[in-house]
C-alpha atoms as a PDB file:
ATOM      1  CA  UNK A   1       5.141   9.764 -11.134  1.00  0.00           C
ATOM      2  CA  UNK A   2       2.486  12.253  -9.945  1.00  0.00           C
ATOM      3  CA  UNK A   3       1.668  13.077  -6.243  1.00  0.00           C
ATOM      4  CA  UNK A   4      -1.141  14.746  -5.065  1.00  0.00           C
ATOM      5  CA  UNK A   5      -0.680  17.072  -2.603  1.00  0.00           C
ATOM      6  CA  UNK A   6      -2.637  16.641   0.705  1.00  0.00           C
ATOM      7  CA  UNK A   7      -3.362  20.685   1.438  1.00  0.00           C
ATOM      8  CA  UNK A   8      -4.407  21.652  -2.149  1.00  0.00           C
ATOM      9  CA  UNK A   9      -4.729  19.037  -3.969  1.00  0.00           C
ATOM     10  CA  UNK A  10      -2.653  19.463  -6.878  1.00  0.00           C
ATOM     11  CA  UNK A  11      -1.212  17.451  -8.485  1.00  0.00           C
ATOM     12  CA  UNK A  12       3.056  17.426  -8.443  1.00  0.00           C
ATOM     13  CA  UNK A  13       5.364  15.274 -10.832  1.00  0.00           C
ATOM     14  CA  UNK A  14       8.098  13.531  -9.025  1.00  0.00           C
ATOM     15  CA  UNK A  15      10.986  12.215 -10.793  1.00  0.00           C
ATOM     16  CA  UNK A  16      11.310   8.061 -10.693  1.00  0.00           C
ATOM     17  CA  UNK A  17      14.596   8.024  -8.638  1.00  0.00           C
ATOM     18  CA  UNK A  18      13.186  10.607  -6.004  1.00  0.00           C
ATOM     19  CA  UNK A  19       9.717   8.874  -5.784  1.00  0.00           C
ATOM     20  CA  UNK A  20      10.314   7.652  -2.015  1.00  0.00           C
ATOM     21  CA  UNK A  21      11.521  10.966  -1.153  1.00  0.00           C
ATOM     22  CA  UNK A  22      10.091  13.738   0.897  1.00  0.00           C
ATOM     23  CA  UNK A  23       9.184  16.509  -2.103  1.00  0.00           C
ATOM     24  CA  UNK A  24       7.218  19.953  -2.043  1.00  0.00           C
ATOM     25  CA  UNK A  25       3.796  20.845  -3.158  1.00  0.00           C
ATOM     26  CA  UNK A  26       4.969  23.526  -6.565  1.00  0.00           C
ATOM     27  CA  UNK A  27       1.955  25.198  -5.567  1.00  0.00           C
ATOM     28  CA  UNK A  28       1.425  25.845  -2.090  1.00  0.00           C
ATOM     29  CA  UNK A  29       5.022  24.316  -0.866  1.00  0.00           C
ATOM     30  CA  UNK A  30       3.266  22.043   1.880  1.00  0.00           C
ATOM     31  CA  UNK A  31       5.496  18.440   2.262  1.00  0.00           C
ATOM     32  CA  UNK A  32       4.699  16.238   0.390  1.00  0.00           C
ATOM     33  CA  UNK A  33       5.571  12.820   2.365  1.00  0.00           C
ATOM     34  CA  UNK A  34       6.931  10.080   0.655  1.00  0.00           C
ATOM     35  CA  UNK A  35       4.114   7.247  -0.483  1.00  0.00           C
ATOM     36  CA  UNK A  36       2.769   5.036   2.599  1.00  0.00           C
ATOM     37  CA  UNK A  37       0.745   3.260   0.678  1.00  0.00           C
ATOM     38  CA  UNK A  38       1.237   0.587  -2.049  1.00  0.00           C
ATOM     39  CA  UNK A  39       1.380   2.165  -6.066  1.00  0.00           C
ATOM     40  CA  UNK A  40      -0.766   0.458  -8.495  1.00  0.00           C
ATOM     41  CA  UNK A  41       2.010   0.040 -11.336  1.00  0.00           C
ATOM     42  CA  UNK A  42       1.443  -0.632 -15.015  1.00  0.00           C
ATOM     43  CA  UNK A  43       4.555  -2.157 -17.103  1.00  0.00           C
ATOM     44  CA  UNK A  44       5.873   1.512 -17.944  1.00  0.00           C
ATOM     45  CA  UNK A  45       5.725   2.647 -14.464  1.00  0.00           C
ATOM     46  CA  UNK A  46       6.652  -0.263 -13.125  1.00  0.00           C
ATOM     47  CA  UNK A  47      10.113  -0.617 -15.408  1.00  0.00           C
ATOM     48  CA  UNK A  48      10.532   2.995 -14.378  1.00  0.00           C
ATOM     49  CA  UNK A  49      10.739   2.669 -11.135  1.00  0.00           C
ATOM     50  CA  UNK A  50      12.487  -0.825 -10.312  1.00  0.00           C
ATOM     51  CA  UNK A  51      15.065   0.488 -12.497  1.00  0.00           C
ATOM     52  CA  UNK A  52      15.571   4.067 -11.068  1.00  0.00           C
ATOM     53  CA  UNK A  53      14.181   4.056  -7.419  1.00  0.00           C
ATOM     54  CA  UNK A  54      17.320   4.604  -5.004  1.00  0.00           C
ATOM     55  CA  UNK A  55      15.560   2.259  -2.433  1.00  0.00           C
ATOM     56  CA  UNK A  56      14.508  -1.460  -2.384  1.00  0.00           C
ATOM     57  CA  UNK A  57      10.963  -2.420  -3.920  1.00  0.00           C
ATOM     58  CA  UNK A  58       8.524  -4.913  -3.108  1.00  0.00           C
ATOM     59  CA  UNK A  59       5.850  -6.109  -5.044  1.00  0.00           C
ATOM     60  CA  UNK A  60       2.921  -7.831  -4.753  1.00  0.00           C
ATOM     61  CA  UNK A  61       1.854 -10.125  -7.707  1.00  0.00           C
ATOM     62  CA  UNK A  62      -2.044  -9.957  -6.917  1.00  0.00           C
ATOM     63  CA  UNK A  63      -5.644 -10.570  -9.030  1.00  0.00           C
ATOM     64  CA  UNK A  64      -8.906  -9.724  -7.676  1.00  0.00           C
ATOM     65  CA  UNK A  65     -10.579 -13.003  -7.900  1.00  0.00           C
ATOM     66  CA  UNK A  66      -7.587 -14.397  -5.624  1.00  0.00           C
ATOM     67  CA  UNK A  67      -8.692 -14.979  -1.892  1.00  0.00           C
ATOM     68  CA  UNK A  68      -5.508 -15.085   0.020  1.00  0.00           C
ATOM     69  CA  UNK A  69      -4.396 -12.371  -2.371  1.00  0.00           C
ATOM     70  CA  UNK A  70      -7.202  -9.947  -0.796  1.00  0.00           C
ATOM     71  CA  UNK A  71      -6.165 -11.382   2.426  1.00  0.00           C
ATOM     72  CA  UNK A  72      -2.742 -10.817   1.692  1.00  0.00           C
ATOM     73  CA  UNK A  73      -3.783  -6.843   0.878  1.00  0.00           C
ATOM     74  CA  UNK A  74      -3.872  -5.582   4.939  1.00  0.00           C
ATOM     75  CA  UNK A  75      -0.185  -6.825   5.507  1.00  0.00           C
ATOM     76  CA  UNK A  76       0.743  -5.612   2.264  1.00  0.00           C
ATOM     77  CA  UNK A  77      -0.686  -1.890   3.125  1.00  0.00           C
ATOM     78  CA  UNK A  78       1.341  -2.098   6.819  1.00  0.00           C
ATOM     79  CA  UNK A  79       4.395  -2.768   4.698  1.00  0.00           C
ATOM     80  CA  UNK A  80       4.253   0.072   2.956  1.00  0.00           C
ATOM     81  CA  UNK A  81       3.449   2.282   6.078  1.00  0.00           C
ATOM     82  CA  UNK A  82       6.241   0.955   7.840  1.00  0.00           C
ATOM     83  CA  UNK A  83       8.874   1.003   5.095  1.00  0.00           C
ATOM     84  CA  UNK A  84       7.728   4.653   3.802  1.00  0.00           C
ATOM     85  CA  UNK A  85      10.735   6.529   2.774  1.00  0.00           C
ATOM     86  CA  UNK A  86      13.152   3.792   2.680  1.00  0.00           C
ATOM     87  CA  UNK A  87      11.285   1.149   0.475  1.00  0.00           C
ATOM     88  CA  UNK A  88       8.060   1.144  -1.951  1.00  0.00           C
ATOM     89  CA  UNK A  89       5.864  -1.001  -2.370  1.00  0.00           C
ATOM     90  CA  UNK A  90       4.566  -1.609  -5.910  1.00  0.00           C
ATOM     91  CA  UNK A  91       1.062  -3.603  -6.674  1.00  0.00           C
ATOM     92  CA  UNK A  92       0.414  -5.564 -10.119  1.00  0.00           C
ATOM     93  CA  UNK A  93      -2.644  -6.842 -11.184  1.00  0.00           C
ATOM     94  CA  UNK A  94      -1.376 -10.259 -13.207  1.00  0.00           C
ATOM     95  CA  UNK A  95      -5.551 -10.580 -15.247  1.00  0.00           C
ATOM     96  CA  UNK A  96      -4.436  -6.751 -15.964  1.00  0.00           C
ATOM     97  CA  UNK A  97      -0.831  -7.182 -16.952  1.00  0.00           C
ATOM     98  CA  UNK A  98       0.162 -11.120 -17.210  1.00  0.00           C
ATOM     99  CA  UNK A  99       3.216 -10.179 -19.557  1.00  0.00           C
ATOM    100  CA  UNK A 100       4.793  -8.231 -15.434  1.00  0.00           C
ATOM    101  CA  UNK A 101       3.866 -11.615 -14.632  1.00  0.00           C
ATOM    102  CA  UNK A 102       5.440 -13.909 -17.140  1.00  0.00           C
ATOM    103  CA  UNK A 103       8.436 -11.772 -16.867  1.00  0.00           C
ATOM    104  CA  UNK A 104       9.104 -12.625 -13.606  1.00  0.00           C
ATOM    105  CA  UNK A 105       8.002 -16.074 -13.758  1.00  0.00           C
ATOM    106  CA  UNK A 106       5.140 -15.726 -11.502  1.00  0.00           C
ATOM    107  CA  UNK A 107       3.340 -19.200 -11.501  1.00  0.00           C
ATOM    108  CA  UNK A 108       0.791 -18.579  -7.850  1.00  0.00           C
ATOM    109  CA  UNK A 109       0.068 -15.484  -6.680  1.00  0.00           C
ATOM    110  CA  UNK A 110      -0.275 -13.659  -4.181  1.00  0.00           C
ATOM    111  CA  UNK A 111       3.825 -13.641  -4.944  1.00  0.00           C
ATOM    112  CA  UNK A 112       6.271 -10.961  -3.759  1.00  0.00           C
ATOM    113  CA  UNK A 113       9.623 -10.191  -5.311  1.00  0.00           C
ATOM    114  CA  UNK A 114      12.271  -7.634  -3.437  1.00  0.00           C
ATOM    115  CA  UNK A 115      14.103  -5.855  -6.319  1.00  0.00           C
ATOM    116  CA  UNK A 116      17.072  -3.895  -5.746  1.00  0.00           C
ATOM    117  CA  UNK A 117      18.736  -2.327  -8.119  1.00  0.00           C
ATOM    118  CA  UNK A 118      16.747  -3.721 -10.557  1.00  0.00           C
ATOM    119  CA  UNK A 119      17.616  -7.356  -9.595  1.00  0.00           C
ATOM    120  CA  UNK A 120      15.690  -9.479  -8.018  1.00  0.00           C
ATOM    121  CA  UNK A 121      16.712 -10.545  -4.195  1.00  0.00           C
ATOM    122  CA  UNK A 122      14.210 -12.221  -2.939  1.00  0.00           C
ATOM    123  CA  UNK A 123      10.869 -13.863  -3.893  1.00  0.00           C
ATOM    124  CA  UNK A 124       8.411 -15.816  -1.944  1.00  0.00           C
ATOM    125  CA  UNK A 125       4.775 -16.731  -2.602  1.00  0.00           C
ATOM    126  CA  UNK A 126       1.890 -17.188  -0.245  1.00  0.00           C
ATOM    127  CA  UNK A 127       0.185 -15.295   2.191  1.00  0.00           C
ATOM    128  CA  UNK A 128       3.017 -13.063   3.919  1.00  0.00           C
ATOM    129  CA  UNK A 129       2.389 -11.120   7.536  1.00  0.00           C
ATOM    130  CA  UNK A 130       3.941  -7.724   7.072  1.00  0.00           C
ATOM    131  CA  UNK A 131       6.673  -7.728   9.835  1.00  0.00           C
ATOM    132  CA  UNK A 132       8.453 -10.699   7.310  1.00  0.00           C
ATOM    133  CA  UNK A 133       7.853  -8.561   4.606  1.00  0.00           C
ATOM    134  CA  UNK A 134       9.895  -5.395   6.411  1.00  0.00           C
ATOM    135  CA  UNK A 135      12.390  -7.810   7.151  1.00  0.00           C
ATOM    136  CA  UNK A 136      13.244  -8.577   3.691  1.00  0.00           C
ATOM    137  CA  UNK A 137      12.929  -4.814   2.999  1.00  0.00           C
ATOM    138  CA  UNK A 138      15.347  -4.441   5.763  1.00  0.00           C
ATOM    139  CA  UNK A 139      17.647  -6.831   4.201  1.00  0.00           C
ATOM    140  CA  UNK A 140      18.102  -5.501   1.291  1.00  0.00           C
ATOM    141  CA  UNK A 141      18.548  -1.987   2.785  1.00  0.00           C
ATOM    142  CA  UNK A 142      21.615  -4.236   4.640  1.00  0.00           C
ATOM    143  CA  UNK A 143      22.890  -5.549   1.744  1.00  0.00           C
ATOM    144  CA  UNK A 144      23.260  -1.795  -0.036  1.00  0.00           C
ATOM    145  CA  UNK A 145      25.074  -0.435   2.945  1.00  0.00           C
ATOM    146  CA  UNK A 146      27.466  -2.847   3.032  1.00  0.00           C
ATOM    147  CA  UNK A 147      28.114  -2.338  -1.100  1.00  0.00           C
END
């Protein structure tokens, strides 16, 4: 996954399993903090990193056209703010990529699934505030301590 670093703007490839990690710029060495906000993911990133991230993921089965999916979008972005470092949050658009969709059986959207591991733990559709949606993050982070 590429990050862009906030001093010079380059551009730095971070391997899947370190992605919610703290890296360094290869250029000018400036931190590069781990993602706070949520990652538009595609089916190849998206297998990539539910299968290799060391942390839980959420994501957010969305579509443009979808009202309480755009309303859904604030509390989606405070997620990701508050769980930066020890979660990510992953976006997919379902009109863009239906076969994410159909894979998870995703039948109304806005719909979130917590994977772990590459498993699903959790899954829940509607429109979500974000302090529920850190709780299940911080559920699962529970549940892989006590593995």
């Amino acid at each position: 996954m590429l990050r862009t670093c906030p001093s010079c703007g380059r551009k730095n490839r971070v391997p899947t399993d370190r992605v919610a990690d703290e890296a360094r710029c290869g250029a000018c060495k400036t931190a590069l903090p781990p993602p706070s906000a949520p990652i538009d993911a595609d089916p190849a990133l998206f297998d990539d990193i539910v299968q290799h991230a060391r942390v839980p993921v959420l994501v957010d089965f969305w579509a443009a056209w979808c009202g309480p999916c755009r309303m859904a979008a604030p509390e989606v972005k405070k997620t990701a703010q508050a769980m930066a470092g020890r979660a990510l949050v992953l976006k997919v658009d379902t009109e863009q990529h239906p076969e994410l969709a159909g894979r998870y059986r995703v039948s109304g959207i806005p719909h979130f699934a917590v994977v772990d591991g590459g498993e699903v733990v959790f899954e829940r559709s509607g429109v979500t505030p974000h302090n529920e949606m850190t709780r299940w993050l911080e559920s699962a982070l529970q549940s892989r301590a006590r593995a």
